[in-house]
Protein backbone atom coordinates (compact mmCIF):
# COMPACT_ATOMS: atom_id res chain seq x y z
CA UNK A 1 0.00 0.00 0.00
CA UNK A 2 1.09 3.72 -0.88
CA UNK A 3 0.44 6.96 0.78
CA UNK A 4 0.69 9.86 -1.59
CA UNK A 5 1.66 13.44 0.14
CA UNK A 6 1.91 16.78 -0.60
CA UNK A 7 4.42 18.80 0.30
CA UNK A 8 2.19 21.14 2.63
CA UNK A 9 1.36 17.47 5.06
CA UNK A 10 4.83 16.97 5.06
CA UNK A 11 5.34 19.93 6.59
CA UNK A 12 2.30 19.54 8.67
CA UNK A 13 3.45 16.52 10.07
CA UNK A 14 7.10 17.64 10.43
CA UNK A 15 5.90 20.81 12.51
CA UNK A 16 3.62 18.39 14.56
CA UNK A 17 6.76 16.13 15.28
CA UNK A 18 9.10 19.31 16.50
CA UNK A 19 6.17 20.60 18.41
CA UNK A 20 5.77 16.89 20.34
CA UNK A 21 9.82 17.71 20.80
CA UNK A 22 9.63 21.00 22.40
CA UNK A 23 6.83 19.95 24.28
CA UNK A 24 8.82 17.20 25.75
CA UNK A 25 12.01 19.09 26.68
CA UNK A 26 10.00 21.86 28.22
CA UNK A 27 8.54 19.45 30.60
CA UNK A 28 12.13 18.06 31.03
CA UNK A 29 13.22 20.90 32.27
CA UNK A 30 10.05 21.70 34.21
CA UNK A 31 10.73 18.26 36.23
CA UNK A 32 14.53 19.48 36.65
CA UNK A 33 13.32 22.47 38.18
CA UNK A 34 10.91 21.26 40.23
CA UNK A 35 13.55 18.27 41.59
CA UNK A 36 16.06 20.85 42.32
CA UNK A 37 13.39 23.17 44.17
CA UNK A 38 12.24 19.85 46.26
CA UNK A 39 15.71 19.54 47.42
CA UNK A 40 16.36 23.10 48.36
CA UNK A 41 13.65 22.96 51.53
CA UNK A 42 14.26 19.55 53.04
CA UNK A 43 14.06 21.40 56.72
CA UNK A 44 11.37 22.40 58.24
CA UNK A 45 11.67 23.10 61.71
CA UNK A 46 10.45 26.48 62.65
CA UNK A 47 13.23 26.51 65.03
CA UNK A 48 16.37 28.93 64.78
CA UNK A 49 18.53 28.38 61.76
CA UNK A 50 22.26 27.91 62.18
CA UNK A 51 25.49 27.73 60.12
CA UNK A 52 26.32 24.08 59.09
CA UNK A 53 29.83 24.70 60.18
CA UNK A 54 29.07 26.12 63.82
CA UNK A 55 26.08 24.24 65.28
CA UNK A 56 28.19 22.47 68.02
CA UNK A 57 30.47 25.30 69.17
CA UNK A 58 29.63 27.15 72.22
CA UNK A 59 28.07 30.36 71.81
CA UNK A 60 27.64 33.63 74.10
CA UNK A 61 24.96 35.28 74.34
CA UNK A 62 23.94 38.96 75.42
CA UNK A 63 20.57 40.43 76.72
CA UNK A 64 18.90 44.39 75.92
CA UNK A 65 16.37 46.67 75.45
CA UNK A 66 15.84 47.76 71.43
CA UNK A 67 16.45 51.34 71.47
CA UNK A 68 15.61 52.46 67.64
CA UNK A 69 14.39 50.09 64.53
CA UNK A 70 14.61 50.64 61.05
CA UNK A 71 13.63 48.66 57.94
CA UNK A 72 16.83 47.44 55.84
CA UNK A 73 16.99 45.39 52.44
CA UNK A 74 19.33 42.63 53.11
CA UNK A 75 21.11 41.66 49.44
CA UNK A 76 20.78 37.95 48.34
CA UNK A 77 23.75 35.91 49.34
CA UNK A 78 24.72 34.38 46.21
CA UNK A 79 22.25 31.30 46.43
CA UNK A 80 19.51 33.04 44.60
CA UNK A 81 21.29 34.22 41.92
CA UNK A 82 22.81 31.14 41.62
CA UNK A 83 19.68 29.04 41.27
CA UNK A 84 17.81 31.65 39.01
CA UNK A 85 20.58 31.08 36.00
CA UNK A 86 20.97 27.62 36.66
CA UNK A 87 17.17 27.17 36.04
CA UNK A 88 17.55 29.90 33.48
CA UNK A 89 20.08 28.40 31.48
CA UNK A 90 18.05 24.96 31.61
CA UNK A 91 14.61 26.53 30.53
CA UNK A 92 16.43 28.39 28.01
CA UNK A 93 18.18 25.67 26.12
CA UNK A 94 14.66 24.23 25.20
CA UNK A 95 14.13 26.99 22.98
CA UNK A 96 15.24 27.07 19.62
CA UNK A 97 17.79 25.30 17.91
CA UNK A 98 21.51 25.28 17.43
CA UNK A 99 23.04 28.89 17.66
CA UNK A 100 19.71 29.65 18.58
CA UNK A 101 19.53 27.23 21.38
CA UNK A 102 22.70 28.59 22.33
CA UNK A 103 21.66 32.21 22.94
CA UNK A 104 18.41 31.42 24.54
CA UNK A 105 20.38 29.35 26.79
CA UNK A 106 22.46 32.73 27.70
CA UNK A 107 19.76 34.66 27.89
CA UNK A 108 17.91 32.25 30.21
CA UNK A 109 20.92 32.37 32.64
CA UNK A 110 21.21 36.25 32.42
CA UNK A 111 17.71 36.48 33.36
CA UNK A 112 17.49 34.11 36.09
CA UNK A 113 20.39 35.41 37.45
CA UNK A 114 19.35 38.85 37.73
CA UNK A 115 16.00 37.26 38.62
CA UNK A 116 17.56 35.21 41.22
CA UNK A 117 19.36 37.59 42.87
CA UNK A 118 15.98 40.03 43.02
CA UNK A 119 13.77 37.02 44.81
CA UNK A 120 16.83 36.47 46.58
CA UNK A 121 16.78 39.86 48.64
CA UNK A 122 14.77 39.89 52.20
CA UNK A 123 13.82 42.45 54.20
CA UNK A 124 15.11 43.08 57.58
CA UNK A 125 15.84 45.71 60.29
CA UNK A 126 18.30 47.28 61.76
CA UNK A 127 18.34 47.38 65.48
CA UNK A 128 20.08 49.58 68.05
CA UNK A 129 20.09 47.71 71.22
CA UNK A 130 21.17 49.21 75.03
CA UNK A 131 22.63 45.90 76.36
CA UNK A 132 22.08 45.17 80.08
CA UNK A 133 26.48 46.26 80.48
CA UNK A 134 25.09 50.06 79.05
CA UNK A 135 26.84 49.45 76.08
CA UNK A 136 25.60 50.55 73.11
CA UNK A 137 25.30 48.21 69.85
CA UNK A 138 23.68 47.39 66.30
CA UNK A 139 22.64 44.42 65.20
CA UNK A 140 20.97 43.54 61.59
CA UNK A 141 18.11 40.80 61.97
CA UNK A 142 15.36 39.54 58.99
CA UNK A 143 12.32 37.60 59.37
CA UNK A 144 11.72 39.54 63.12
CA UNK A 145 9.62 42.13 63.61
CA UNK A 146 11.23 43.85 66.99
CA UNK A 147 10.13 47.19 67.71
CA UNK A 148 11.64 49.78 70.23
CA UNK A 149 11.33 48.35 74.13
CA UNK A 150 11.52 45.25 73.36
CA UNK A 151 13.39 42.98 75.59
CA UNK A 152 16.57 40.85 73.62
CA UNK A 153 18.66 37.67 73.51
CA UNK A 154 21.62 37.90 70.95
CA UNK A 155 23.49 35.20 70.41
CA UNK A 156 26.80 35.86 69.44
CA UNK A 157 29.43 33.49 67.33
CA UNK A 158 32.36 34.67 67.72
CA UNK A 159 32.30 38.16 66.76
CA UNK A 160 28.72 37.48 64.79
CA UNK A 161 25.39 37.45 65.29
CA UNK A 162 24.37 34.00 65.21
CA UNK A 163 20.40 34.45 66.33
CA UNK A 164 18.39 37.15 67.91
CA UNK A 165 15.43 36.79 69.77
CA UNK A 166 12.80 38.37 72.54
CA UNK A 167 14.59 38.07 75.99
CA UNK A 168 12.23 35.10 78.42
């Protein structure tokens, strides 16, 4: 049996075929990101969230009254950045082909990235605390919303601020 075509079903059929293509690396890469999001919130205590490297040193800690608060935009640390070009660069390379693959591949990174790192800022506050010794200090906290009187616990590493929170 034969099966006579024209050249317009060829092309029908070819388009259908690169369609099912791009339809199947855009869910790829929709599975990629959504594996690599997974991943990147395995915790969830509500608890206090420490450094990897410093959990099981001792720590000091130092107890005030919040003196003056002010609202601060803490800059992303490099993670979100990070993870907005990876997943940039991977939704981008579904696009096109060849050189053009290439470029949309760039210009997925360039936009994640920049995307990244704008998701990736928090806000925060800046505190001026009278500790309990009458010295004076400033401390940078996000996620807390202390306001002037309030009683505080900082927890010190070292010289940084591992953790602050209300005084018991």
């Amino acid at each position: 049996m034969k099966y006579a075509y024209d050249e317009e079903s060829l092309e029908i059929i070819k388009s259908k075929e690169g369609g099912k293509m791009m339809i199947n690396k855009i869910l790829a890469s929709s599975a990629t990101v959504v594996v690599l999001l997974a991943l990147s919130a395995c915790a969830t205590n509500q608890g206090p969230e420490y450094d990897g490297n410093s959990y099981a040193q001792v720590k000091h800690y130092r107890t005030g009254v919040v003196l003056n608060d002010r609202p601060v935009v803490i800059s992303d640390d490099g993670k979100g950045s990070f993870i907005g070009a990876l997943v940039g660069a991977v939704v981008g390379a579904t696009i096109g082909k060849g050189n053009g693959s290439t470029l949309a591949s760039l210009g997925g990174g360039l936009g994640g990235y920049y995307a990244g790192k704008e998701v990736g800022k928090a806000n925060g506050s800046e505190l001026t605390v009278k500790l309990d010794d009458g010295e004076n200090i400033v401390v940078v906290v996000k996620g807390k919303d202390f306001k002037a009187g309030d009683r505080v616990k900082i927890i010190q590493d070292g010289n940084k601020v591992a953790q602050v929170d209300y005084a018991d």
